[in-house]
N, C-alpha and C. Protein backbone atom coordinates (compact mmCIF):
# COMPACT_ATOMS: atom_id res chain seq x y z
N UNK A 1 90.77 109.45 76.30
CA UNK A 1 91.24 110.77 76.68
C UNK A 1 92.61 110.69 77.36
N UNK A 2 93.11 109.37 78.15
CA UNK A 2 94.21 109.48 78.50
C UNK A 2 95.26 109.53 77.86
N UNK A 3 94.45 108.99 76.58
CA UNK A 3 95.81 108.96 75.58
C UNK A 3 96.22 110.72 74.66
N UNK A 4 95.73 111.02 75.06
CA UNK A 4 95.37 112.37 74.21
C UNK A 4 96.04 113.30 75.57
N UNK A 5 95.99 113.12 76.76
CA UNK A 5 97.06 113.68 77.63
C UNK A 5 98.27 112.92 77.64
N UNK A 6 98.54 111.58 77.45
CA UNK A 6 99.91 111.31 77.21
C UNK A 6 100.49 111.70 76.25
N UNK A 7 100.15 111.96 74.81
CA UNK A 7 100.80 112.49 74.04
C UNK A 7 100.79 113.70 74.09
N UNK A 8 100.19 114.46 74.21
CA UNK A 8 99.87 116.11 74.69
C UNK A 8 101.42 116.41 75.36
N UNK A 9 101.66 115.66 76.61
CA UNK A 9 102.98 115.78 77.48
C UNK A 9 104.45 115.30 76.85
N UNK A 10 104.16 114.40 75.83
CA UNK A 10 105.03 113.62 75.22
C UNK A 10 105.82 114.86 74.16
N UNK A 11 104.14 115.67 73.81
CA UNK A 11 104.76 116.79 72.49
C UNK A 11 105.37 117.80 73.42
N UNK A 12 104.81 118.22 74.44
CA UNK A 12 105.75 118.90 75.63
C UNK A 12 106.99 118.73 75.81
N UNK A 13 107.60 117.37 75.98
CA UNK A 13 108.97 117.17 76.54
C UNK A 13 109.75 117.25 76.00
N UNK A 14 109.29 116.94 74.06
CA UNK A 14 109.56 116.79 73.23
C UNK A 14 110.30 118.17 72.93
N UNK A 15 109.34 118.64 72.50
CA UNK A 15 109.96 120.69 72.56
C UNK A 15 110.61 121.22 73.93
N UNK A 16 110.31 121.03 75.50
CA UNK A 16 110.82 121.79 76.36
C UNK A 16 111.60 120.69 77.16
N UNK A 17 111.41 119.67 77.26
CA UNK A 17 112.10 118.79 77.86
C UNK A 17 113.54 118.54 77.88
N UNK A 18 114.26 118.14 78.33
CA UNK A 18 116.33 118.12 78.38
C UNK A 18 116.18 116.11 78.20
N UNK A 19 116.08 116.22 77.00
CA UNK A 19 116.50 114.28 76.30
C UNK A 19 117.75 114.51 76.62
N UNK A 20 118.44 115.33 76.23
CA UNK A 20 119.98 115.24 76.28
C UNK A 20 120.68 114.77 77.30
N UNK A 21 119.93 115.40 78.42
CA UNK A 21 120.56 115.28 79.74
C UNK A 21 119.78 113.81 80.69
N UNK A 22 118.63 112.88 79.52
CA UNK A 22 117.71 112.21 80.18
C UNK A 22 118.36 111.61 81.12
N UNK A 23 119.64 110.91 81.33
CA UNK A 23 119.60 109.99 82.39
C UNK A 23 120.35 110.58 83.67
N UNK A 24 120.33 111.50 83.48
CA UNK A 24 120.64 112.54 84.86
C UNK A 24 119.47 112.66 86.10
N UNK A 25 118.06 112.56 84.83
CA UNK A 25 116.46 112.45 85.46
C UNK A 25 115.82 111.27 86.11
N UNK A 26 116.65 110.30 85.28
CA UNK A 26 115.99 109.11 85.29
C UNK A 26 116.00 108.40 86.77
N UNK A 27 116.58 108.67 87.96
CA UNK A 27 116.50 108.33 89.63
C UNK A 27 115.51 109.30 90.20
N UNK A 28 115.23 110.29 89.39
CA UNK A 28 114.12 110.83 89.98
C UNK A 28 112.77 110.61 89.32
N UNK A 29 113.22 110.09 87.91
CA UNK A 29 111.45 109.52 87.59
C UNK A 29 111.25 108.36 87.91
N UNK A 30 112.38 107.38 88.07
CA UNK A 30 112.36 106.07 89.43
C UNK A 30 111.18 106.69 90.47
N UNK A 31 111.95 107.37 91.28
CA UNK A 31 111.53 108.06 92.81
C UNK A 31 110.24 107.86 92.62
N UNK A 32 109.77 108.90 91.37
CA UNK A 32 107.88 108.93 91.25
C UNK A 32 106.84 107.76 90.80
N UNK A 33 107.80 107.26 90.11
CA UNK A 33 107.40 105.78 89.47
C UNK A 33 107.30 104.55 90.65
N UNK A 34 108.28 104.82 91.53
CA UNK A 34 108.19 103.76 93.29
C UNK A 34 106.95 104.43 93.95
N UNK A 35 106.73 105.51 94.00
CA UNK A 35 105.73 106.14 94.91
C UNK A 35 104.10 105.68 94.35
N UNK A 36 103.88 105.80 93.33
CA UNK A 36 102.70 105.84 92.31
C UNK A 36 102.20 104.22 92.68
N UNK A 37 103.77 103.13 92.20
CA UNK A 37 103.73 101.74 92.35
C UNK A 37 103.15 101.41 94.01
N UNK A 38 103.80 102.06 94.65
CA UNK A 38 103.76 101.28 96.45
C UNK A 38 101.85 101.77 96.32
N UNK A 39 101.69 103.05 95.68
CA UNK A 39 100.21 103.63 96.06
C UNK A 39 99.36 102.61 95.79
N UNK A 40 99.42 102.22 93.94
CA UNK A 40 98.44 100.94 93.17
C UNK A 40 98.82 100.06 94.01
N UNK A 41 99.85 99.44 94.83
CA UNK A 41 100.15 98.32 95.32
C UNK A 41 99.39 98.37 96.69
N UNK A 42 99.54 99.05 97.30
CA UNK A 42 99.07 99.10 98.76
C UNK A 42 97.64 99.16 99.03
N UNK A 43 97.06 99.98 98.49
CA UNK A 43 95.58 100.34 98.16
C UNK A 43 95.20 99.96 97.09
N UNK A 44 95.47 98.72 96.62
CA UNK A 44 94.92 98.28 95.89
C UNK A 44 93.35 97.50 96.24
N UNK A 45 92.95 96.91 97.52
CA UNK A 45 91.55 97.27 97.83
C UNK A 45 90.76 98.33 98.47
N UNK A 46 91.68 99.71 98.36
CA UNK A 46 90.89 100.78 98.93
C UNK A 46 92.05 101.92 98.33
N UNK A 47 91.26 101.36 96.92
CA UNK A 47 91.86 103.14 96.46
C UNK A 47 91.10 104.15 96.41
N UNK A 48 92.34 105.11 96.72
CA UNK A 48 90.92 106.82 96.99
C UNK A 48 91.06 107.32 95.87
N UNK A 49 91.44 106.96 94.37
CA UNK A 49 91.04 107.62 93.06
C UNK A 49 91.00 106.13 92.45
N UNK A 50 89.95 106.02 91.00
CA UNK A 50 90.32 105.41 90.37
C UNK A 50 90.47 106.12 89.14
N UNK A 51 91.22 105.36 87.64
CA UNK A 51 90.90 106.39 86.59
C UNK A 51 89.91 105.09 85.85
N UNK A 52 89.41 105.87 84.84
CA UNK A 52 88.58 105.30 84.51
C UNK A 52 88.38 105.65 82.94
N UNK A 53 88.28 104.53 82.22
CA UNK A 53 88.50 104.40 80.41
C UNK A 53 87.61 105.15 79.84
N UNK A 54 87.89 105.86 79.16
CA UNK A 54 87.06 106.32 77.88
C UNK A 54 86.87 105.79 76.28
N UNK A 55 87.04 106.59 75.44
CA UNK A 55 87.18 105.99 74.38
C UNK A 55 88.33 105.44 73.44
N UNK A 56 89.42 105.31 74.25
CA UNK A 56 90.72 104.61 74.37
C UNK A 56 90.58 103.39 74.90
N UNK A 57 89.74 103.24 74.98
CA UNK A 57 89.47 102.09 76.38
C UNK A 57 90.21 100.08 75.76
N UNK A 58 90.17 100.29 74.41
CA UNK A 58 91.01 99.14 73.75
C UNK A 58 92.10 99.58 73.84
N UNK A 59 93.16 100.09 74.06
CA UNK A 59 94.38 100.57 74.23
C UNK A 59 94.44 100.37 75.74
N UNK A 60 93.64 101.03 76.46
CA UNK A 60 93.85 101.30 77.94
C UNK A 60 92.66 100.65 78.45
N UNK A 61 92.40 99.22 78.79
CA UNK A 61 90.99 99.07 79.04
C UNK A 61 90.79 99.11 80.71
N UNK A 62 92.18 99.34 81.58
CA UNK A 62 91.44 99.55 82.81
C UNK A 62 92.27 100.38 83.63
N UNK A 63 92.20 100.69 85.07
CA UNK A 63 92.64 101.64 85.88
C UNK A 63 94.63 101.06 85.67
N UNK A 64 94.96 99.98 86.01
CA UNK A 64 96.27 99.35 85.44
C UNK A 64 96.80 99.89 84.82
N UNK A 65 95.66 99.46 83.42
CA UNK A 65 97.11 100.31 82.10
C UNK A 65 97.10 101.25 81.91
N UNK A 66 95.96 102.22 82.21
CA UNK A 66 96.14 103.60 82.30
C UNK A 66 97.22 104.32 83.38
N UNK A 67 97.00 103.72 84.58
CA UNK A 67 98.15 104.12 85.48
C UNK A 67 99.64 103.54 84.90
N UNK A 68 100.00 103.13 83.99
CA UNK A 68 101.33 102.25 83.29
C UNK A 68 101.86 103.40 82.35
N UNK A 69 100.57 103.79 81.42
CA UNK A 69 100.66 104.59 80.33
C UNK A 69 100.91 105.83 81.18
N UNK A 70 100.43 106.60 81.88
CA UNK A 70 100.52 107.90 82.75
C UNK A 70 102.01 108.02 82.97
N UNK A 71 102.22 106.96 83.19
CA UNK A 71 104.13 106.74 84.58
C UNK A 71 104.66 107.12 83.21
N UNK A 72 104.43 106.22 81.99
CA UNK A 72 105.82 106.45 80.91
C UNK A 72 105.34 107.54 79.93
N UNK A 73 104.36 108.18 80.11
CA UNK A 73 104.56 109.00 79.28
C UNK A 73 104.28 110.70 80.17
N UNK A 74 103.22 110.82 80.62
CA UNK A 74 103.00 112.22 81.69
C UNK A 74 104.29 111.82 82.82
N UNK A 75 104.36 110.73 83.72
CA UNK A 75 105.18 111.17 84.53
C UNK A 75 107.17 111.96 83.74
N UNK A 76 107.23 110.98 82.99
CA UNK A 76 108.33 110.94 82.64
C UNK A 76 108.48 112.31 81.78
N UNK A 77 107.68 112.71 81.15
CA UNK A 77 107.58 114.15 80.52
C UNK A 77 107.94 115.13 81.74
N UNK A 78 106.76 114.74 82.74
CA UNK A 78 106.70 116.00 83.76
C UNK A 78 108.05 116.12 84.41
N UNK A 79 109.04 115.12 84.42
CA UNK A 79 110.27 114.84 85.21
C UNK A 79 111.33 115.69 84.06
N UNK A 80 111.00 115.32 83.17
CA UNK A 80 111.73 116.32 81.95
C UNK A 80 112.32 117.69 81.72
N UNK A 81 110.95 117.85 81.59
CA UNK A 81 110.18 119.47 81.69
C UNK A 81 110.51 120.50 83.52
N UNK A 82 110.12 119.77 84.04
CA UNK A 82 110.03 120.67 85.42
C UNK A 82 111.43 120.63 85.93
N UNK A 83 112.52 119.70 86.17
CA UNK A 83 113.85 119.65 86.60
C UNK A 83 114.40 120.68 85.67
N UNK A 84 114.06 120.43 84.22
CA UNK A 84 114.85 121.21 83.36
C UNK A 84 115.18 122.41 83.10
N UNK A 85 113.95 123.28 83.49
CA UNK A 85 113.53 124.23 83.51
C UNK A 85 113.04 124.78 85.51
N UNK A 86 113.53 124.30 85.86
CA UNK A 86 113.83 124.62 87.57
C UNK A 86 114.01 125.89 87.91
N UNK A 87 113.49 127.26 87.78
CA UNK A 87 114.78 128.57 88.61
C UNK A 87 116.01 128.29 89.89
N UNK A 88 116.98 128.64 89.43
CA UNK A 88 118.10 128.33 89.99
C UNK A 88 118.27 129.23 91.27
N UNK A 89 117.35 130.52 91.15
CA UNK A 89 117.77 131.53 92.36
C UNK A 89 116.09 132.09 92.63
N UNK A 90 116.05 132.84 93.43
CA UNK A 90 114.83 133.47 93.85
C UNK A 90 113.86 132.47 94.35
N UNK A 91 113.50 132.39 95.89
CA UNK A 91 112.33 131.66 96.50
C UNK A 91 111.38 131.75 95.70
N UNK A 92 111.12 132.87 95.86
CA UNK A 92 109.50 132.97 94.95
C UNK A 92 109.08 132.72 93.39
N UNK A 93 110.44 132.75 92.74
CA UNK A 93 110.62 132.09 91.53
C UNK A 93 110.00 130.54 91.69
N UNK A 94 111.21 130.08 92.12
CA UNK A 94 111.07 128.63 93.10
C UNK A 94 109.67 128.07 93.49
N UNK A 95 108.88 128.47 94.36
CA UNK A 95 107.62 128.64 94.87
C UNK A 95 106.21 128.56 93.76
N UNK A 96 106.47 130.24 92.69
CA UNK A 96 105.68 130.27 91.63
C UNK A 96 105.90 128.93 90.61
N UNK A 97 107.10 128.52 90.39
CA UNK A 97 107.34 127.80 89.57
C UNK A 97 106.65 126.33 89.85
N UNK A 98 106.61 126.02 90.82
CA UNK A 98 105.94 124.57 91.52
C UNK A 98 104.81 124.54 91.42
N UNK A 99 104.14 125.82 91.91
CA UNK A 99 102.29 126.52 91.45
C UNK A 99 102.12 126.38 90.37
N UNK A 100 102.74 126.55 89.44
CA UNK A 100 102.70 126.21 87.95
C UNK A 100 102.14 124.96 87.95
N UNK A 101 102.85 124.06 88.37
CA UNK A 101 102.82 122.75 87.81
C UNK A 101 102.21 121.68 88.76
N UNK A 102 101.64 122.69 89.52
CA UNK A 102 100.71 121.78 90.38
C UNK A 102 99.13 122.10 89.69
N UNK A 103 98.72 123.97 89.31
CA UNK A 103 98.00 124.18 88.77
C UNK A 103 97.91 123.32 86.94
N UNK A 104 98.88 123.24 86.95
CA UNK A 104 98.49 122.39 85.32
C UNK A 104 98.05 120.68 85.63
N UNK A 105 98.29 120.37 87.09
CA UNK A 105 97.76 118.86 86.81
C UNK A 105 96.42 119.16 87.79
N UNK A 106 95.79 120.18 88.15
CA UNK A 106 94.70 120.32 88.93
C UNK A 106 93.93 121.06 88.16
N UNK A 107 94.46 121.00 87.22
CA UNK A 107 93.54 122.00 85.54
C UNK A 107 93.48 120.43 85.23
N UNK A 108 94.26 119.16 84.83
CA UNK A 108 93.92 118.28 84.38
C UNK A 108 92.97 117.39 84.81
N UNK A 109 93.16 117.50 86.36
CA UNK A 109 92.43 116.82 87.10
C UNK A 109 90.88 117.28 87.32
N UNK A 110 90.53 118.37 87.37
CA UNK A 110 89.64 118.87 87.24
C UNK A 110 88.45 118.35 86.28
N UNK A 111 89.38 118.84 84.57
CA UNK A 111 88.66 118.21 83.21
C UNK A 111 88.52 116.50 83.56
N UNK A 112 89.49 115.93 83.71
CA UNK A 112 89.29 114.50 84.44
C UNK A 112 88.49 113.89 84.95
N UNK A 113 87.71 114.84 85.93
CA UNK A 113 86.45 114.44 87.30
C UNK A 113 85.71 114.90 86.83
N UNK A 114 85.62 116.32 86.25
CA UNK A 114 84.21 116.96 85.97
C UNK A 114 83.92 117.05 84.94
N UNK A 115 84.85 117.24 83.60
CA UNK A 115 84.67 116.86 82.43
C UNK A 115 83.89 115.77 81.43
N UNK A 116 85.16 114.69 82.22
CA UNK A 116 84.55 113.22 81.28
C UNK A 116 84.51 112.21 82.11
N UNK A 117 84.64 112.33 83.38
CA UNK A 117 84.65 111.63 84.26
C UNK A 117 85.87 110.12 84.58
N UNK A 118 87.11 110.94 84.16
CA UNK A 118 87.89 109.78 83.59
C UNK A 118 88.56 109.54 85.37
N UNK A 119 88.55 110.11 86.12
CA UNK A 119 88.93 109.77 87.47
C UNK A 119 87.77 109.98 88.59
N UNK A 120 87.46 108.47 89.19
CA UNK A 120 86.22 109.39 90.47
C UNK A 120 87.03 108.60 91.72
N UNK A 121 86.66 109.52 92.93
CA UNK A 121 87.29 109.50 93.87
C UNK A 121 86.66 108.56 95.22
N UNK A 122 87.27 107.89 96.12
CA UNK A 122 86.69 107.19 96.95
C UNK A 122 87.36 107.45 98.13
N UNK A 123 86.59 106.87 99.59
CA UNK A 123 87.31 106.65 100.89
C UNK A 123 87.28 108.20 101.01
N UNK A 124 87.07 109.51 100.74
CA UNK A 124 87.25 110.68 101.59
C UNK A 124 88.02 111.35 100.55
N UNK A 125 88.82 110.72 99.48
CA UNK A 125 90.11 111.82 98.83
C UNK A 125 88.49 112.54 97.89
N UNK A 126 89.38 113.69 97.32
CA UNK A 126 88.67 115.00 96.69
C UNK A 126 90.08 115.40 95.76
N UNK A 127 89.67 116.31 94.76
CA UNK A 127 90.47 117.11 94.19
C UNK A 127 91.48 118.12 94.52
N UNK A 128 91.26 118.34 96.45
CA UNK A 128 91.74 119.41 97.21
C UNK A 128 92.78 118.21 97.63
N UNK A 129 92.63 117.02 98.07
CA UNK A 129 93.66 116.41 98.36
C UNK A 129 94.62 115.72 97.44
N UNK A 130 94.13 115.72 96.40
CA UNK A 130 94.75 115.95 95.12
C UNK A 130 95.86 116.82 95.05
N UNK A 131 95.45 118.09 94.90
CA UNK A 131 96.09 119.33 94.94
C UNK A 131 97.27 119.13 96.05
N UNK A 132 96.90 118.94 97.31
CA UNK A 132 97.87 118.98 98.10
C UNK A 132 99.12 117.49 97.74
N UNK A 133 98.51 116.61 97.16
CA UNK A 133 99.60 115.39 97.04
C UNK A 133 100.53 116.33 96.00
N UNK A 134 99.78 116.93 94.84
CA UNK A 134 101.09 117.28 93.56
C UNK A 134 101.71 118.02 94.05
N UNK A 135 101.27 119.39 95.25
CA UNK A 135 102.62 119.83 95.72
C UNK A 135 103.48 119.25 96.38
N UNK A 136 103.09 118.55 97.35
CA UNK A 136 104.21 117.41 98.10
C UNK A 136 104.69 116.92 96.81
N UNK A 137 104.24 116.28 95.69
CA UNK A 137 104.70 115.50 94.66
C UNK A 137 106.20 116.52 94.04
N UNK A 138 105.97 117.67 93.53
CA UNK A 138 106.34 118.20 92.98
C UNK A 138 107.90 119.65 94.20
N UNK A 139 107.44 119.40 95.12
CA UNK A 139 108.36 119.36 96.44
C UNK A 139 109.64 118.35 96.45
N UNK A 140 108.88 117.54 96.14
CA UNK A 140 110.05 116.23 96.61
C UNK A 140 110.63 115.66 95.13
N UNK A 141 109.81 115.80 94.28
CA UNK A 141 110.84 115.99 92.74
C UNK A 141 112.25 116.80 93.05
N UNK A 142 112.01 118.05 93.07
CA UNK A 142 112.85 118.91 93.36
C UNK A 142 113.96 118.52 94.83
N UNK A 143 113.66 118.28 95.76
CA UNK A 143 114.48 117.97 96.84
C UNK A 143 115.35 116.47 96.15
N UNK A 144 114.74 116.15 95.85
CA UNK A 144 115.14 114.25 95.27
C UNK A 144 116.42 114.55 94.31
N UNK A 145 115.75 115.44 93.10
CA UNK A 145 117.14 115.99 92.01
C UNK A 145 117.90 116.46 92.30
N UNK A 146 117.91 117.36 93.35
CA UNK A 146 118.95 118.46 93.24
C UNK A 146 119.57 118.56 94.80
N UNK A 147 119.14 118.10 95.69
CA UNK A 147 119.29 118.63 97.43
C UNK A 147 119.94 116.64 97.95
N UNK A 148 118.80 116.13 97.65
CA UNK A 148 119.01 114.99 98.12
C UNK A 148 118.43 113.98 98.57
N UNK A 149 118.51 112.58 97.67
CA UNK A 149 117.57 111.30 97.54
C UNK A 149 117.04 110.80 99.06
N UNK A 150 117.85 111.18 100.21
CA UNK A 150 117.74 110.10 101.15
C UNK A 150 116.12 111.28 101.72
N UNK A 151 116.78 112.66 101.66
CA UNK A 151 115.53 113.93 102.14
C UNK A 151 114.36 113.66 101.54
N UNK A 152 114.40 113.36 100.35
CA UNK A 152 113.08 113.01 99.39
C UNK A 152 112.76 112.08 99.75
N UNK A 153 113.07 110.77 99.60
CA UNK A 153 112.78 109.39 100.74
C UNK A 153 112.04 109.88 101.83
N UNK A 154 112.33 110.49 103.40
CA UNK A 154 112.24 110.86 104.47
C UNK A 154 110.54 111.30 104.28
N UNK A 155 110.93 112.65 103.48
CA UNK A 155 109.65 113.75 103.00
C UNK A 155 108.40 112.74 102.05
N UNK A 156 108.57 111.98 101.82
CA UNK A 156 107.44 110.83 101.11
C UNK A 156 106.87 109.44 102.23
N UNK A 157 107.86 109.40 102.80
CA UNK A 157 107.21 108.33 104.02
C UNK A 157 106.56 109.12 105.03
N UNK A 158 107.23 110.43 105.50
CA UNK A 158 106.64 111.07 106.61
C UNK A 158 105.25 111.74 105.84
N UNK A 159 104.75 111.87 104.82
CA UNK A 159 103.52 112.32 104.21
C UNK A 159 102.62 111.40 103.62
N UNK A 160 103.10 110.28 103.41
CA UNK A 160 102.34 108.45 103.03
C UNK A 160 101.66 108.52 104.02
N UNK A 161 102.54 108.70 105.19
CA UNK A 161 102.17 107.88 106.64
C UNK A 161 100.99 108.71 107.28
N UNK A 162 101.22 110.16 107.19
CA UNK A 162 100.50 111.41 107.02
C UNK A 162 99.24 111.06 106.72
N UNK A 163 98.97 110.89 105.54
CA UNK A 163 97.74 110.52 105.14
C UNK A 163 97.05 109.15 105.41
N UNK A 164 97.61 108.25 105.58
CA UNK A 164 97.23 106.87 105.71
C UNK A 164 96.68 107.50 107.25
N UNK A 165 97.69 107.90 108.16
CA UNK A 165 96.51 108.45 109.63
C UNK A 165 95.37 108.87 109.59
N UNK A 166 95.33 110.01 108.36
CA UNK A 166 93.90 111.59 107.96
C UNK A 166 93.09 110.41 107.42
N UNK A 167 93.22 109.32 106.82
CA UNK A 167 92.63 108.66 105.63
C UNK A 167 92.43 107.64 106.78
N UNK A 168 92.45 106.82 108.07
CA UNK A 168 92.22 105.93 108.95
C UNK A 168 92.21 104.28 107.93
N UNK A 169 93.22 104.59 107.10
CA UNK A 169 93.56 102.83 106.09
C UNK A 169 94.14 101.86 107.48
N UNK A 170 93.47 100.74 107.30
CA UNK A 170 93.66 99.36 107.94
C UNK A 170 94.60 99.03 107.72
N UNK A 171 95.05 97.77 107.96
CA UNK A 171 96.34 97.48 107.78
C UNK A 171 95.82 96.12 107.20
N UNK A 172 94.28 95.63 107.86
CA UNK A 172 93.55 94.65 107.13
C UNK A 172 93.16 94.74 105.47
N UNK A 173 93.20 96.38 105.18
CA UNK A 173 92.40 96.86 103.57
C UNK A 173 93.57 96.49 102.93
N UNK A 174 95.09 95.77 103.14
CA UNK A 174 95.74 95.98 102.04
C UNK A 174 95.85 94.65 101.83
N UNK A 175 96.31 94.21 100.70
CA UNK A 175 96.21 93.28 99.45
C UNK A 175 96.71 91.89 100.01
């Protein structure tokens, strides 16, 4: 099934996505691609999601390559698509527009957990804290592209750190 959302996003970027303009994007799908990495890296003995194989599972046989496949094909779509298509004026444009695209990966996430069970959750995280990472996620996309790398930096350590407090992670649980 993961593969069937990577290409799903792939045919997305494909039609709404800015290729043209790709390497204008490409320090901000870095940005998400460092964040995702430090997450698998850090908590790697106490992760609070895992994903988990379906019938792709020879293509993608574990939480690894599925998190590999996600980065280059959903992240890099979603970096595409959402910068590209950004509203340039109106808060609430701005605002609705982020709801968008937090609701389309908490529509995914959802089918994910309750569907087919391709992600289950550990240590305390839920789908609500889910929700709250893609808006921070999708916050700091936007600040990172367009406002400024060092603010997006700032706004991702001060909300890592955030949660690693709410979440009480050791300093012994990491790798």
């Amino acid at each position: 099934m993961h593969i069937i959302y990577g290409l799903a996003w792939l045919l997305a970027a494909w039609k709404w996505g800015d290729w043209r303009n790709s390497s204008q994007y490409y320090p901000t799908f870095l940005f998400l691609s460092f964040w995702d990495l430090c997450y698998q890296f850090l908590l790697f003995n106490h992760p609070m999601w895992i994903f988990n194989t379906s019938f792709d599972k020879r293509l993608l046989p574990n939480h690894t390559f599925i998190v590999l496949f996600r980065m280059f094909t959903i992240y890099l779509s979603t970096v595409l698509i959402f910068l590209h298509h950004f509203p340039n004026k109106g808060l609430i444009k701005k605002i609705l527009y982020i709801l968008f695209f937090v609701l389309i990966y908490f529509g995914m996430e959802l089918i994910n957990h309750y569907g087919w069970k391709g992600i289950s959750y550990h240590h305390g995280w839920n789908i609500y804290w889910s929700a709250l990472l893609d808006t921070a996620l999708f916050i700091a996309l936007r600040i990172h592209f367009k406002h400024s790398p060092f603010i997006a930096w700032l706004f991702g350590v001060v909300f890592s750190i955030t949660l690693w407090f709410i979440f009480q992670i050791s300093i012994s649980e990491l790798k």
